[in-house]
Protein backbone atom coordinates (compact mmCIF):
# COMPACT_ATOMS: atom_id res chain seq x y z
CA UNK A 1 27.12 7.30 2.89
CA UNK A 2 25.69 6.15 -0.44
CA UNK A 3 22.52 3.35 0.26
CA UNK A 4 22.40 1.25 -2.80
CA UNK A 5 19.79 -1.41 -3.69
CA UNK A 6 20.07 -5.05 -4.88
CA UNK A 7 17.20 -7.48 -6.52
CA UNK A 8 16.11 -10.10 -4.11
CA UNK A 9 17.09 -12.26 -6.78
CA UNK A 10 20.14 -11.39 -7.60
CA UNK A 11 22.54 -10.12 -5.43
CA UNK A 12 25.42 -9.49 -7.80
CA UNK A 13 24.46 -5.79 -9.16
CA UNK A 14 23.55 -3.04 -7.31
CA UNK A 15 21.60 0.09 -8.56
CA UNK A 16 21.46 3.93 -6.90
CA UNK A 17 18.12 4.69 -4.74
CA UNK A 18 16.76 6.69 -7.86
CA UNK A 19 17.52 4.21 -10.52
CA UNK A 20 15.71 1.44 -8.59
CA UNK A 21 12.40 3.95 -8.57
CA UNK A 22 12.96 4.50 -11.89
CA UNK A 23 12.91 0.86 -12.96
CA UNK A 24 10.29 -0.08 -9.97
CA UNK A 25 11.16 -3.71 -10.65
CA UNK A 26 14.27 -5.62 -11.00
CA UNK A 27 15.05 -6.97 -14.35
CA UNK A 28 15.02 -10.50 -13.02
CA UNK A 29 11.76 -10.32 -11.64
CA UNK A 30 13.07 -9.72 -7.99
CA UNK A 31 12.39 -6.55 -5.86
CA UNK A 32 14.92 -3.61 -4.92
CA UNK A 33 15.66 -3.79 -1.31
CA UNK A 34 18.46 -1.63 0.41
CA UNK A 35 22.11 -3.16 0.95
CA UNK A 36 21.48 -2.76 4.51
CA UNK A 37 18.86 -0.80 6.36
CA UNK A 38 19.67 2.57 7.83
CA UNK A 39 19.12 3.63 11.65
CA UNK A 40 17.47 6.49 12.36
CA UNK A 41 20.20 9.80 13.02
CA UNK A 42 17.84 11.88 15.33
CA UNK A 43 16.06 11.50 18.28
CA UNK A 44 12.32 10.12 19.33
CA UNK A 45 12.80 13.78 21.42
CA UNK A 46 13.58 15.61 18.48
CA UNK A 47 11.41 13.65 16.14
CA UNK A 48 8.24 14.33 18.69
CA UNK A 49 8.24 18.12 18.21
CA UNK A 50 9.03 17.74 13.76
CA UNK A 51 5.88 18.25 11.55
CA UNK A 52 5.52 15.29 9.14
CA UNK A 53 7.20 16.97 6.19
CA UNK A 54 10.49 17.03 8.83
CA UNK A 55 10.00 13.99 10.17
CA UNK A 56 9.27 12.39 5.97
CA UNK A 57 12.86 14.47 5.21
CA UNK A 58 14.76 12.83 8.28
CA UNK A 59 13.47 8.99 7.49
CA UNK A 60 13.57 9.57 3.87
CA UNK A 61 17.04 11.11 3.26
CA UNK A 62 18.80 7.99 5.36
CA UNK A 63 17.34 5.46 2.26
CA UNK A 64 17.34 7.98 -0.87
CA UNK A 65 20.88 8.80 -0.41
CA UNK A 66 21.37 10.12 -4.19
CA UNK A 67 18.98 13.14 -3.91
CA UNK A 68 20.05 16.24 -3.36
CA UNK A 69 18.62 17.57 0.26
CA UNK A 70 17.11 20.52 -1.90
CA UNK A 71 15.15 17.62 -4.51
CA UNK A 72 14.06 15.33 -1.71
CA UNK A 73 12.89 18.63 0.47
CA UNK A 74 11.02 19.46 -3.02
CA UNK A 75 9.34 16.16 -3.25
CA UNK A 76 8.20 16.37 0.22
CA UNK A 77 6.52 19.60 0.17
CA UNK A 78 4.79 19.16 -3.06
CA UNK A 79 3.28 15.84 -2.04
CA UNK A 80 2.12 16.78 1.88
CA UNK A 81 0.14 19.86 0.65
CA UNK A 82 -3.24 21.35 0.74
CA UNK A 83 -4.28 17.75 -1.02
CA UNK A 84 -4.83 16.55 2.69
CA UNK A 85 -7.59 18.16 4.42
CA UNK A 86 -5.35 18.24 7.62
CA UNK A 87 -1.99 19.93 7.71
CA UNK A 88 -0.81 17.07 10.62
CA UNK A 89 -1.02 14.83 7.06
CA UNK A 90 -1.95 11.37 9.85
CA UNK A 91 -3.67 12.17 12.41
CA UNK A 92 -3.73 9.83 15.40
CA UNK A 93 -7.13 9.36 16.83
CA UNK A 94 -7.79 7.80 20.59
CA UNK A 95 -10.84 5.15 19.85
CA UNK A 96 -11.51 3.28 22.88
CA UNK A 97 -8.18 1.89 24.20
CA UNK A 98 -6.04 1.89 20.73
CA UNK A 99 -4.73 4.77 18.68
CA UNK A 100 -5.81 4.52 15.18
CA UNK A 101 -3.35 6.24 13.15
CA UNK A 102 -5.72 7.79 10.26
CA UNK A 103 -3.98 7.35 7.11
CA UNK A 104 -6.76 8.28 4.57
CA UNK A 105 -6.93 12.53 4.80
CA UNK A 106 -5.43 12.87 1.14
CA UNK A 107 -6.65 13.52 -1.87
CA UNK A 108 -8.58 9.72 -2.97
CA UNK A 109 -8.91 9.15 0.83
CA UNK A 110 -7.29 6.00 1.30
CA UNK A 111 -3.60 5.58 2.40
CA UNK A 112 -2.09 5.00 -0.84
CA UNK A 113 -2.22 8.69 -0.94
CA UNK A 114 0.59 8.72 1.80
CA UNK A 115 3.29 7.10 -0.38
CA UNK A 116 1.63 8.63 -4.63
CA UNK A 117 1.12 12.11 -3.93
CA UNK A 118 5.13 12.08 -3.78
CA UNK A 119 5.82 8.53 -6.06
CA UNK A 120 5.35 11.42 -9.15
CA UNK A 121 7.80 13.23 -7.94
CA UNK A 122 10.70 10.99 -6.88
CA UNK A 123 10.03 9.66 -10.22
CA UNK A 124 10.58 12.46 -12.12
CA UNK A 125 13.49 13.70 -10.48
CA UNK A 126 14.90 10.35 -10.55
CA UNK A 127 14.37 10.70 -14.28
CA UNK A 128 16.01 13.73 -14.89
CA UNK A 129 18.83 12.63 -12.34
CA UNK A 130 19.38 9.40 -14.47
CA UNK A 131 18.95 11.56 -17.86
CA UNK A 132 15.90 9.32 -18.87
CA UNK A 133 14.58 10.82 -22.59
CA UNK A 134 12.22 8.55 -22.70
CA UNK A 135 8.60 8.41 -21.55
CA UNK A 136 8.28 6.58 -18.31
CA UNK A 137 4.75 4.48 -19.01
CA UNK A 138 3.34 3.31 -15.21
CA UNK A 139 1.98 0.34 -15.00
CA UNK A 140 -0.02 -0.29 -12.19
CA UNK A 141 -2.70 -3.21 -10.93
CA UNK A 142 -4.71 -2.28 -8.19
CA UNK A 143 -7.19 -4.01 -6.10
CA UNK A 144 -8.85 -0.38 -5.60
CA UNK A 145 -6.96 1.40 -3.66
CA UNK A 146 -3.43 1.81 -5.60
CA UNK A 147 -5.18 2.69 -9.18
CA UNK A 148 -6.98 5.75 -8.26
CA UNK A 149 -4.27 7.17 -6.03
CA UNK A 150 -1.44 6.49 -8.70
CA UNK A 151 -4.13 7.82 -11.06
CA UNK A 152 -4.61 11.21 -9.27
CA UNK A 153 -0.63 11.96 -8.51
CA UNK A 154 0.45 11.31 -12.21
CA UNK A 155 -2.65 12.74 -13.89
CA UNK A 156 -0.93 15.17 -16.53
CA UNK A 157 2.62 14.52 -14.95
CA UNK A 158 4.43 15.42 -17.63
CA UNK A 159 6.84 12.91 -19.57
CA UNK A 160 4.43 9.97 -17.93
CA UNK A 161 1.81 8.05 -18.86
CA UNK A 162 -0.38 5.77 -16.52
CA UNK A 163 -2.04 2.66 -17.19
CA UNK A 164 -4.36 1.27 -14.52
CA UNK A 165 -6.05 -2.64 -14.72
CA UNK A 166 -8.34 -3.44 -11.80
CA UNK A 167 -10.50 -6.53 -11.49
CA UNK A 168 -14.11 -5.91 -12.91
CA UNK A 169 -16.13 -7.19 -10.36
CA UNK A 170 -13.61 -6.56 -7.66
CA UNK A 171 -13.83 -3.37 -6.10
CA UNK A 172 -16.27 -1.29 -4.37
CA UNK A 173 -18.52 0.88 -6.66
CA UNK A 174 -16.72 4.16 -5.05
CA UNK A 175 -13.36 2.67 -5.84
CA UNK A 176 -14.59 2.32 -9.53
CA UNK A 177 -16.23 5.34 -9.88
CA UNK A 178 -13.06 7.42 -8.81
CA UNK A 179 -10.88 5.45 -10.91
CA UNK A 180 -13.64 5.36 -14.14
CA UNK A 181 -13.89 9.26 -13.80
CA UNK A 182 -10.39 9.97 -13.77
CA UNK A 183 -9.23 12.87 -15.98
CA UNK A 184 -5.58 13.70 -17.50
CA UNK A 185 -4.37 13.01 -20.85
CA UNK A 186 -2.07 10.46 -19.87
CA UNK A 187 -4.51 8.07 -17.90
CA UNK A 188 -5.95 4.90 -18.78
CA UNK A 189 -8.13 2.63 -16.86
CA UNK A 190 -8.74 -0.84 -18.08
CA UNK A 191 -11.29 -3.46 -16.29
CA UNK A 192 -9.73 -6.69 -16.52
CA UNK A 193 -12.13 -10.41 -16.43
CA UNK A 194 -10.14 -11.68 -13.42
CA UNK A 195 -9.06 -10.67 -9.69
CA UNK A 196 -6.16 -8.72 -8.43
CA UNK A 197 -3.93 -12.02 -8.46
CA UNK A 198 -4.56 -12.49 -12.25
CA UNK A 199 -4.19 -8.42 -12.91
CA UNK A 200 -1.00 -8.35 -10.71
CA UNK A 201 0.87 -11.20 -12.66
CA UNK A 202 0.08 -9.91 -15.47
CA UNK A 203 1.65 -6.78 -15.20
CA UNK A 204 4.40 -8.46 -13.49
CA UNK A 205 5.13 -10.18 -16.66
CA UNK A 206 4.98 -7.06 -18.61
CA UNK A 207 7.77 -6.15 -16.85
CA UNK A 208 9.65 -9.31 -17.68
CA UNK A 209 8.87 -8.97 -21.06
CA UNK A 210 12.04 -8.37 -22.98
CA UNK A 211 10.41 -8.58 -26.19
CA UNK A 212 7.50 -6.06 -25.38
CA UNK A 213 10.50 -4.00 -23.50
CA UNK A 214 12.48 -3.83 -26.87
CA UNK A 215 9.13 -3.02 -28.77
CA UNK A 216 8.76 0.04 -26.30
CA UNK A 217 11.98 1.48 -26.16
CA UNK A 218 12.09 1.88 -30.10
CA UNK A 219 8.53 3.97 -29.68
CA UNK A 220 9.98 6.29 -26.75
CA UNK A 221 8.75 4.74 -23.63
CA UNK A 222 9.89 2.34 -20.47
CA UNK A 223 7.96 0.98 -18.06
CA UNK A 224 8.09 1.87 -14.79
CA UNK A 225 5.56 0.84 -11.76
CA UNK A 226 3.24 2.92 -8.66
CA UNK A 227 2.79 -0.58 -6.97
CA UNK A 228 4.55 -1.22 -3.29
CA UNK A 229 6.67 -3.37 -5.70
CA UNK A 230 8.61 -0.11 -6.21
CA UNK A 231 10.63 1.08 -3.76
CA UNK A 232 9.80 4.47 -3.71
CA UNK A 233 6.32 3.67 -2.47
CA UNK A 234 7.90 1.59 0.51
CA UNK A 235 10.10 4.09 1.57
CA UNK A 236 7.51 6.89 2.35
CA UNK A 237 5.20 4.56 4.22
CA UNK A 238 8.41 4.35 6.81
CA UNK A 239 7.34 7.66 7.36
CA UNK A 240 4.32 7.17 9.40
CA UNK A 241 5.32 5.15 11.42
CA UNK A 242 8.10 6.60 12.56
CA UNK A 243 5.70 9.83 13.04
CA UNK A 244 3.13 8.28 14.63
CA UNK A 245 5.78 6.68 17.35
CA UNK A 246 6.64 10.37 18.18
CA UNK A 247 3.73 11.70 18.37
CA UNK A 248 2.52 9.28 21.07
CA UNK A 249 5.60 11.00 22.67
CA UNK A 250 4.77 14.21 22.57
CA UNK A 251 1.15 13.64 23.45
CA UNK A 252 2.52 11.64 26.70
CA UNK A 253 0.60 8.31 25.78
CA UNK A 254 3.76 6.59 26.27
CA UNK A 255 6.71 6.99 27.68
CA UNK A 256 10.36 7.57 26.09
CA UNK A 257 11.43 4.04 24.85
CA UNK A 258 8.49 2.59 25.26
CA UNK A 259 7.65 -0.71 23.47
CA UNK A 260 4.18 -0.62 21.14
CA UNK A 261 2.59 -2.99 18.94
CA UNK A 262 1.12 -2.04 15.42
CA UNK A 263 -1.79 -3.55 13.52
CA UNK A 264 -2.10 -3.61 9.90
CA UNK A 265 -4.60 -4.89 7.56
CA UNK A 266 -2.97 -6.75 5.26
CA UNK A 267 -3.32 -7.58 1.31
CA UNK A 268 0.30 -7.23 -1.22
CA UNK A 269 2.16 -6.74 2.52
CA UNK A 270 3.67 -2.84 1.81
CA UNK A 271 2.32 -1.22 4.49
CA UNK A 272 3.55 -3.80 7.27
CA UNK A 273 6.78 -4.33 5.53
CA UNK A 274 7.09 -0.88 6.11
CA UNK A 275 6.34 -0.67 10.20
CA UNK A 276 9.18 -3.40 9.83
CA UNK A 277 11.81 -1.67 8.24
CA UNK A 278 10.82 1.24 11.05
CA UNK A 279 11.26 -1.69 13.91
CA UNK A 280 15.01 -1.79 12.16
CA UNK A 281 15.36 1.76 11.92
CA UNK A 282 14.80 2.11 15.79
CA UNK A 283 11.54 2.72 16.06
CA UNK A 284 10.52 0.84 19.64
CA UNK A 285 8.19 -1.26 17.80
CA UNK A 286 7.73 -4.79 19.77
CA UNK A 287 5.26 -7.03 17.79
CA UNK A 288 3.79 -6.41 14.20
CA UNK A 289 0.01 -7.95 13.95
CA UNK A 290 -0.95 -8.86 10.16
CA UNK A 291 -4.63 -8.79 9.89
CA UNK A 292 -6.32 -10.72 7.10
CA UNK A 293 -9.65 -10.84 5.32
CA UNK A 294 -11.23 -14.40 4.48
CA UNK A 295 -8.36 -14.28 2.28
CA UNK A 296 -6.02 -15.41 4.95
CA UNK A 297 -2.43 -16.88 3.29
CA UNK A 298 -1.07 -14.82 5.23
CA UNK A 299 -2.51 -15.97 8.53
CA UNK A 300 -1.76 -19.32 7.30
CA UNK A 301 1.74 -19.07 6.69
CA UNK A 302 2.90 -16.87 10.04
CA UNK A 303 0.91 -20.04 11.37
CA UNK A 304 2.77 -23.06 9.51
CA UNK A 305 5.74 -21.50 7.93
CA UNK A 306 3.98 -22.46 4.40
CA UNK A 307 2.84 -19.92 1.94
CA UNK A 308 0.05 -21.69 -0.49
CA UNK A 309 -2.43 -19.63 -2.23
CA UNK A 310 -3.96 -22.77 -3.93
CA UNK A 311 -7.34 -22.14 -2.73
CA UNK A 312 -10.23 -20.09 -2.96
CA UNK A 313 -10.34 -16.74 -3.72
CA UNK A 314 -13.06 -14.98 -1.75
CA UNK A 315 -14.68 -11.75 -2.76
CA UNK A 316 -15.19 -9.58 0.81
CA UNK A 317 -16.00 -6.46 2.14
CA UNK A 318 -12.69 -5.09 2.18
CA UNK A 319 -11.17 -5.83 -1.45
CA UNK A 320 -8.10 -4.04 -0.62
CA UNK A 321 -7.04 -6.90 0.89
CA UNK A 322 -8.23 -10.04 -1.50
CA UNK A 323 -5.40 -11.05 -2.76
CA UNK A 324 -3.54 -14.25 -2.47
CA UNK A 325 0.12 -13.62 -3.57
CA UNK A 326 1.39 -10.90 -1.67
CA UNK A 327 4.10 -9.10 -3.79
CA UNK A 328 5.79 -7.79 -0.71
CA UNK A 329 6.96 -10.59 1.60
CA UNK A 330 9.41 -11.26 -0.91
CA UNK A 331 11.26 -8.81 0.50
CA UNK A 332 11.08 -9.63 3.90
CA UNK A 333 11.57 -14.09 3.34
CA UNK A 334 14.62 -12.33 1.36
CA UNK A 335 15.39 -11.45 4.62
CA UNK A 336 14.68 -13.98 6.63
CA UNK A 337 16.55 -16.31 4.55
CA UNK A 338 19.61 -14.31 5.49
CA UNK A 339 19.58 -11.92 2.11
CA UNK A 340 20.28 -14.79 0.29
CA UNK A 341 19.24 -14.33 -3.30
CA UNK A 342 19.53 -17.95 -4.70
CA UNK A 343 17.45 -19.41 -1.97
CA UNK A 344 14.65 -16.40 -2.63
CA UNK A 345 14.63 -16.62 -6.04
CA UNK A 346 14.02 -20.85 -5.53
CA UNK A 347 10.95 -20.12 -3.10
CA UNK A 348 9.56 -17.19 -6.12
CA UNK A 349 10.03 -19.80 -8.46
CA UNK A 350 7.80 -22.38 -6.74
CA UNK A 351 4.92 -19.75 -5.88
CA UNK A 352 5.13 -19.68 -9.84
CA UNK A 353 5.15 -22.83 -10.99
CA UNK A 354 3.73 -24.73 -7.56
CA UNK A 355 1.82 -21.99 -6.00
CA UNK A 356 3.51 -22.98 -2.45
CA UNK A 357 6.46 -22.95 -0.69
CA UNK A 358 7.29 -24.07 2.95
CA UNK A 359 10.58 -21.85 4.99
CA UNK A 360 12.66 -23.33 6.70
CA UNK A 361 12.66 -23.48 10.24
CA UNK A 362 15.48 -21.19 11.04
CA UNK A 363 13.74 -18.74 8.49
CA UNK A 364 10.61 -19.14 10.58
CA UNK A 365 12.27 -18.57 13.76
CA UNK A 366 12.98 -15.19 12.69
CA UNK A 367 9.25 -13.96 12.14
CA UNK A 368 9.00 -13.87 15.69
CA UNK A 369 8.32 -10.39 15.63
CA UNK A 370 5.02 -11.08 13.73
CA UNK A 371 1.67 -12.41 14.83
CA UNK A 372 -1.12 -12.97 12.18
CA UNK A 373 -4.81 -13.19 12.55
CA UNK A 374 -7.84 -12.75 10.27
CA UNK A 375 -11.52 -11.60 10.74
CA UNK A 376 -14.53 -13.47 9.58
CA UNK A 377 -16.90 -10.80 7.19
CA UNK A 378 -19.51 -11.59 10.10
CA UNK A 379 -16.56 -10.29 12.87
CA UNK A 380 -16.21 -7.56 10.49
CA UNK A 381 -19.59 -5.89 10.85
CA UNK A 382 -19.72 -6.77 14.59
CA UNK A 383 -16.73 -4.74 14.78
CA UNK A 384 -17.71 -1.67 12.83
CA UNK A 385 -20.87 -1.72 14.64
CA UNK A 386 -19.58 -2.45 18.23
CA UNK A 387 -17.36 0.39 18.28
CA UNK A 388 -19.45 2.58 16.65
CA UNK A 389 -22.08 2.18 19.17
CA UNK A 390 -19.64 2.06 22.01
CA UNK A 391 -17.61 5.06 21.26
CA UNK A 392 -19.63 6.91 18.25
CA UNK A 393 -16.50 6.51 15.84
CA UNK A 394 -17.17 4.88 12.39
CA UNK A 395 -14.57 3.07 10.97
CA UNK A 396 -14.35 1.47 6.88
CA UNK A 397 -14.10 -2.24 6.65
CA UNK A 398 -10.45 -2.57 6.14
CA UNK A 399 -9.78 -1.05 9.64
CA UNK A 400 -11.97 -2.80 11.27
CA UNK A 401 -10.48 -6.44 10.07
CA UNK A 402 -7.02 -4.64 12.04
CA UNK A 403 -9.57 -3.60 15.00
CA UNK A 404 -10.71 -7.15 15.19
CA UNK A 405 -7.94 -9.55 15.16
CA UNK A 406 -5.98 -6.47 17.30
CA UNK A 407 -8.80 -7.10 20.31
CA UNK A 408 -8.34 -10.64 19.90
CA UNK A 409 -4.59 -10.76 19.79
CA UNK A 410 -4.79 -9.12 23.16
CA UNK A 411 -7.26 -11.22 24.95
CA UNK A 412 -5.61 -14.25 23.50
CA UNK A 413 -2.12 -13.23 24.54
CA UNK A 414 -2.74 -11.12 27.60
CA UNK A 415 0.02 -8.52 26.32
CA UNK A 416 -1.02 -5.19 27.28
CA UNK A 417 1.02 -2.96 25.36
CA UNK A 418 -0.29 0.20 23.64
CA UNK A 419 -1.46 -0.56 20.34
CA UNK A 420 -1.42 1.48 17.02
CA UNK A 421 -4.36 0.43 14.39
CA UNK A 422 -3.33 1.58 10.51
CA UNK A 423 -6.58 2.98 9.65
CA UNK A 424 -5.98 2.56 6.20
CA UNK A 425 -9.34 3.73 4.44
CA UNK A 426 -12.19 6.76 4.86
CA UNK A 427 -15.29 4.71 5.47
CA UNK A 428 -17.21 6.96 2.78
CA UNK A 429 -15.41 4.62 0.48
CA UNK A 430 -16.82 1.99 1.61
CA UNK A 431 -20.25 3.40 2.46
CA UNK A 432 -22.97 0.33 1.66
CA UNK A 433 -20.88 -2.12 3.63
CA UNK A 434 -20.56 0.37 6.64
CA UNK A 435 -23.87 1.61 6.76
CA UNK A 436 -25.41 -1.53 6.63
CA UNK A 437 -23.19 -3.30 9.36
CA UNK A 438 -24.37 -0.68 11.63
CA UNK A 439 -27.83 -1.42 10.45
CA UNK A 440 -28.80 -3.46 7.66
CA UNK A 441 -32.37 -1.72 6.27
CA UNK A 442 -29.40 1.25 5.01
CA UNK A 443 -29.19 -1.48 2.24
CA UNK A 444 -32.23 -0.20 0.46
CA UNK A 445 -30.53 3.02 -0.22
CA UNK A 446 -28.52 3.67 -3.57
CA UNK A 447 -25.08 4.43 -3.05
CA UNK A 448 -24.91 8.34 -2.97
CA UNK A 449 -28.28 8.62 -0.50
CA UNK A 450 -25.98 5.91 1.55
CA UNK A 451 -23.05 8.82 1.63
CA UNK A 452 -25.50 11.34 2.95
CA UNK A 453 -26.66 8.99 5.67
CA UNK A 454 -22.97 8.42 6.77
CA UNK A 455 -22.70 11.99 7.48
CA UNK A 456 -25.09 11.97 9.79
CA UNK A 457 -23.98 9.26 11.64
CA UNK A 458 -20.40 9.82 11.36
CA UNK A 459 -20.32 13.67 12.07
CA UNK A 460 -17.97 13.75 9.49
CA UNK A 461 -18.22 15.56 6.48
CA UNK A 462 -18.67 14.12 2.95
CA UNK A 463 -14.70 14.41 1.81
CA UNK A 464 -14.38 16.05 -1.56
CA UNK A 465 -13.32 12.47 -3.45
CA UNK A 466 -16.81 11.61 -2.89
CA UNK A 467 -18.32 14.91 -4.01
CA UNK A 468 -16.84 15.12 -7.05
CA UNK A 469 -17.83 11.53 -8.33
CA UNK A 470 -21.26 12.44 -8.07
CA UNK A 471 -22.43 13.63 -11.38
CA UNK A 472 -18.61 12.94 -12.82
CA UNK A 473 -18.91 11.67 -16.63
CA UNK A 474 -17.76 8.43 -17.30
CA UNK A 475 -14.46 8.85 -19.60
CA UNK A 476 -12.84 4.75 -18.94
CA UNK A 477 -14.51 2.31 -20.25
CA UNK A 478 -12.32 -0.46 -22.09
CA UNK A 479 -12.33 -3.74 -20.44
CA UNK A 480 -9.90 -7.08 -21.41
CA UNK A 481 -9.60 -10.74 -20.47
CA UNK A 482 -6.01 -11.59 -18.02
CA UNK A 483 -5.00 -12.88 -20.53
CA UNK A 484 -5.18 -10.10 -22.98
CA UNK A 485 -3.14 -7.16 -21.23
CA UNK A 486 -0.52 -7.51 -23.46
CA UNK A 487 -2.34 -6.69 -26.24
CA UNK A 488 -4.30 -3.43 -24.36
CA UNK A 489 -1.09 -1.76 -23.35
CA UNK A 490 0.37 -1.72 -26.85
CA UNK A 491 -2.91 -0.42 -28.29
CA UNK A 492 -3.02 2.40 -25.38
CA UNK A 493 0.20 3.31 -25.80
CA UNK A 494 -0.34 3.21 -30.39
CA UNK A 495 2.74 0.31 -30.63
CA UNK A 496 1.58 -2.08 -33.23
CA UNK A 497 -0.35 -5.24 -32.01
């Protein structure tokens, strides 16, 4: 059976699995989400014994139904390579009484790896699929995270070019280092005066850009995007899930149907939109924990029902996660609201103009499968240090905002079901703000002696990301205002300003 995809704004035309990760967005500003979504069509038994490449072929194949088994198998393999440092790909780790499902082994050692070491590839098969001519310019704002792993899986892609924006002052200096150091002909990194909210819009209205879309297509290029906006970075993050469930199996943790929960930490909404769309696929997943920064909307609106990001934007210690409109739970209030386009597309529209809406209460009945909490940056430390000291395993600072509100979702609720932590970042990565929760003098280190220091404590060796940002020259250095990225993307790409 052919899956086919429709804009959560506009139900009326539907697009082929490859054409909707070839366009990333939907021309009306809404994202692709599948016409229904598929069940699983092999066992947890026979799913428990698969290696992940299997088990990514067996999720993938039942949402991107117009590739060939021999051009999805293709995709697979070249993207869960020798770029992880493990050949299980996510390894599931036993720390204390959860299972933290280890997501950052690839090559820029966060998880964004898990979904761009194969977004290239889908792309480029969609492309020739679709008989694209043009070049397919990615435009991508990241919060730190999404920039250098889109940067490193299209680096020198051929028929692509990427262009990165990432808040200034808005990412850890590893983040900016790997992204600033970036080789590849076709890369471009561009510091934007803002946060992630101001960079994301403004791409987003890049892509609605008819005029700038016109101006491109007569110089050879369309846009295309490596954000969770794009379906094709969705759909492999169904993966792990799905693997993670079986391997519990196999390692008899659980037992065969057996209801867990799964904590994510939570900033654009991707990666637990995609344990969701697992839940549907069969996966015995019974409640999905959103954990938040200081930057808690989302808290706030599993809370209330109300989604308002008019208020203040705070800077933390895991800047993965500051953000305040999260691109993603469009799809799922699409959802909620029954798949009903008009009523989505009215809520998008006042989170534009408004900057809050408020569901309805038969929409909020239906997030009953979701529980949100948030950790304080003081809760934050406490954690990384706590369970470092009790158990000897060092965790980054994203992780440990799922670690927190994870505990206290189980002492609050008494519900003693397993529970799986996304462990979403390598803490090298975030180095000054892990060292010093688990002591602060480690401040008075710079950042590279702080890297050594983890080693020691962690047992874990320095990953090669880190090594080879050491000395690394320095090749990205253009900056712009939000307002401005307009402007930069025509000069990068030579299209008169």
């Amino acid at each position: 059976m052919n899956l086919l995809y429709k804009s959560t704004r506009d139900a009326s035309k539907t697009v082929t699995a490859s054409e909707a990760v070839l366009k990333g967005l939907a021309e009306d500003g809404g994202l692709f989400v599948p016409t229904s979504i598929p069940k699983l069509d092999v066992t947890m038994d026979d799913l428990k014994d698969m290696s992940y490449q299997d088990t990514a072929y067996a999720v993938m194949k039942q949402f991107l139904t117009d590739y060939t088994e021999e051009e999805l198998r293709h995709c697979i393999n070249s993207a869960y390579d020798e770029k992880f440092d493990t050949e299980v790909i996510a390894p599931l780790v036993k720390v204390g009484d959860t299972y933290h499902l280890e997501l950052f082994h690839g090559a820029t050692i966060a998880f964004k790896d898990m979904a761009l070491s194969i977004l290239p590839h889908l792309l480029t098969t969609a492309a020739k699929k679709n008989h694209v001519t043009k070049d397919i310019v990615i435009l991508t704002a990241t919060s730190g995270d999404t920039g250098k792993a889109a940067l490193a899986g299209f680096a020198d892609v051929p028929g692509t070019k990427i262009i990165v924006f990432y808040p200034k002052d808005g990412v850890s200096r590893v983040q900016e280092l790997q992204m600033v150091t970036q080789k590849g002909k076709n890369t471009s990194v561009v510091a934007i005066h803002g946060n992630f909210d101001n960079a994301q819009s403004g791409v987003k209205a890049l892509f609605e850009d008819k005029e700038l879309e016109k101006e491109l297509c007569q110089a050879g290029y369309q846009f295309s995007s490596a954000n969770s906006i794009n379906i094709g970075r969705l759909v492999p993050q169904v993966v792990y899930y799905v693997y993670a469930y079986a391997k519990l199996l196999l390692n008899e943790e659980i037992e065969a149907g057996e209801q867990i929960n799964v904590t994510v930490p939570t900033g654009n909404f991707g990666n637990i939109l995609a344990a969701y769309y697992a839940k549907q696929m069969g996966v015995p997943i019974a409640k999905l924990i959103c954990a938040s920064n200081e930057n808690k909307v989302l808290f706030d609106f599993f809370r209330t029902g109300t989604y308002d990001r008019n208020r203040e934007f705070v800077l933390t210690s895991s800047p993965s996660m500051d953000i305040l409109i999260s691109s993603n739970l469009e799809r799922l209030i699409y959802a909620i609201a029954g798949n009903d386009a008009v009523k989505n597309a009215e809520f998008m529209n006042k989170l534009k103009t408004e900057g809050v809406y408020e569901i309805t209460p038969e929409m909020k009945e239906k997030l009953k499968d979701f529980e949100g909490g948030y950790a304080t940056e003081e809760e934050t430390k406490e954690t990384i240090s706590g369970t470092y000291r009790s158990t000897g395993y060092v965790m980054d600072t994203h992780t440990a905002v799922a670690a927190h509100v994870c505990r206290a979702y189980r002492e609050s609720s008494g519900d003693q079901r397993k529970q799986l932590i996304a462990s979403t970042a390598s803490p090298y990565k975030f180095a000054r703000s892990v060292m010093t929760a688990i002591d602060s003098s480690y401040d008075e280190l710079d950042e590279f002696a702080l890297i050594d220091e983890l080693e020691k404590v962690s047992g874990v060796e320095v990953p090669a990301a880190i090594e080879e940002i050491r000395n690394a020259e320095i090749l990205h250095t253009m900056e712009c205002d939000a307002d401005k990225m307009k402007e930069t993307v025509k000069e990068i790409l030579g299209v008169e300003v």
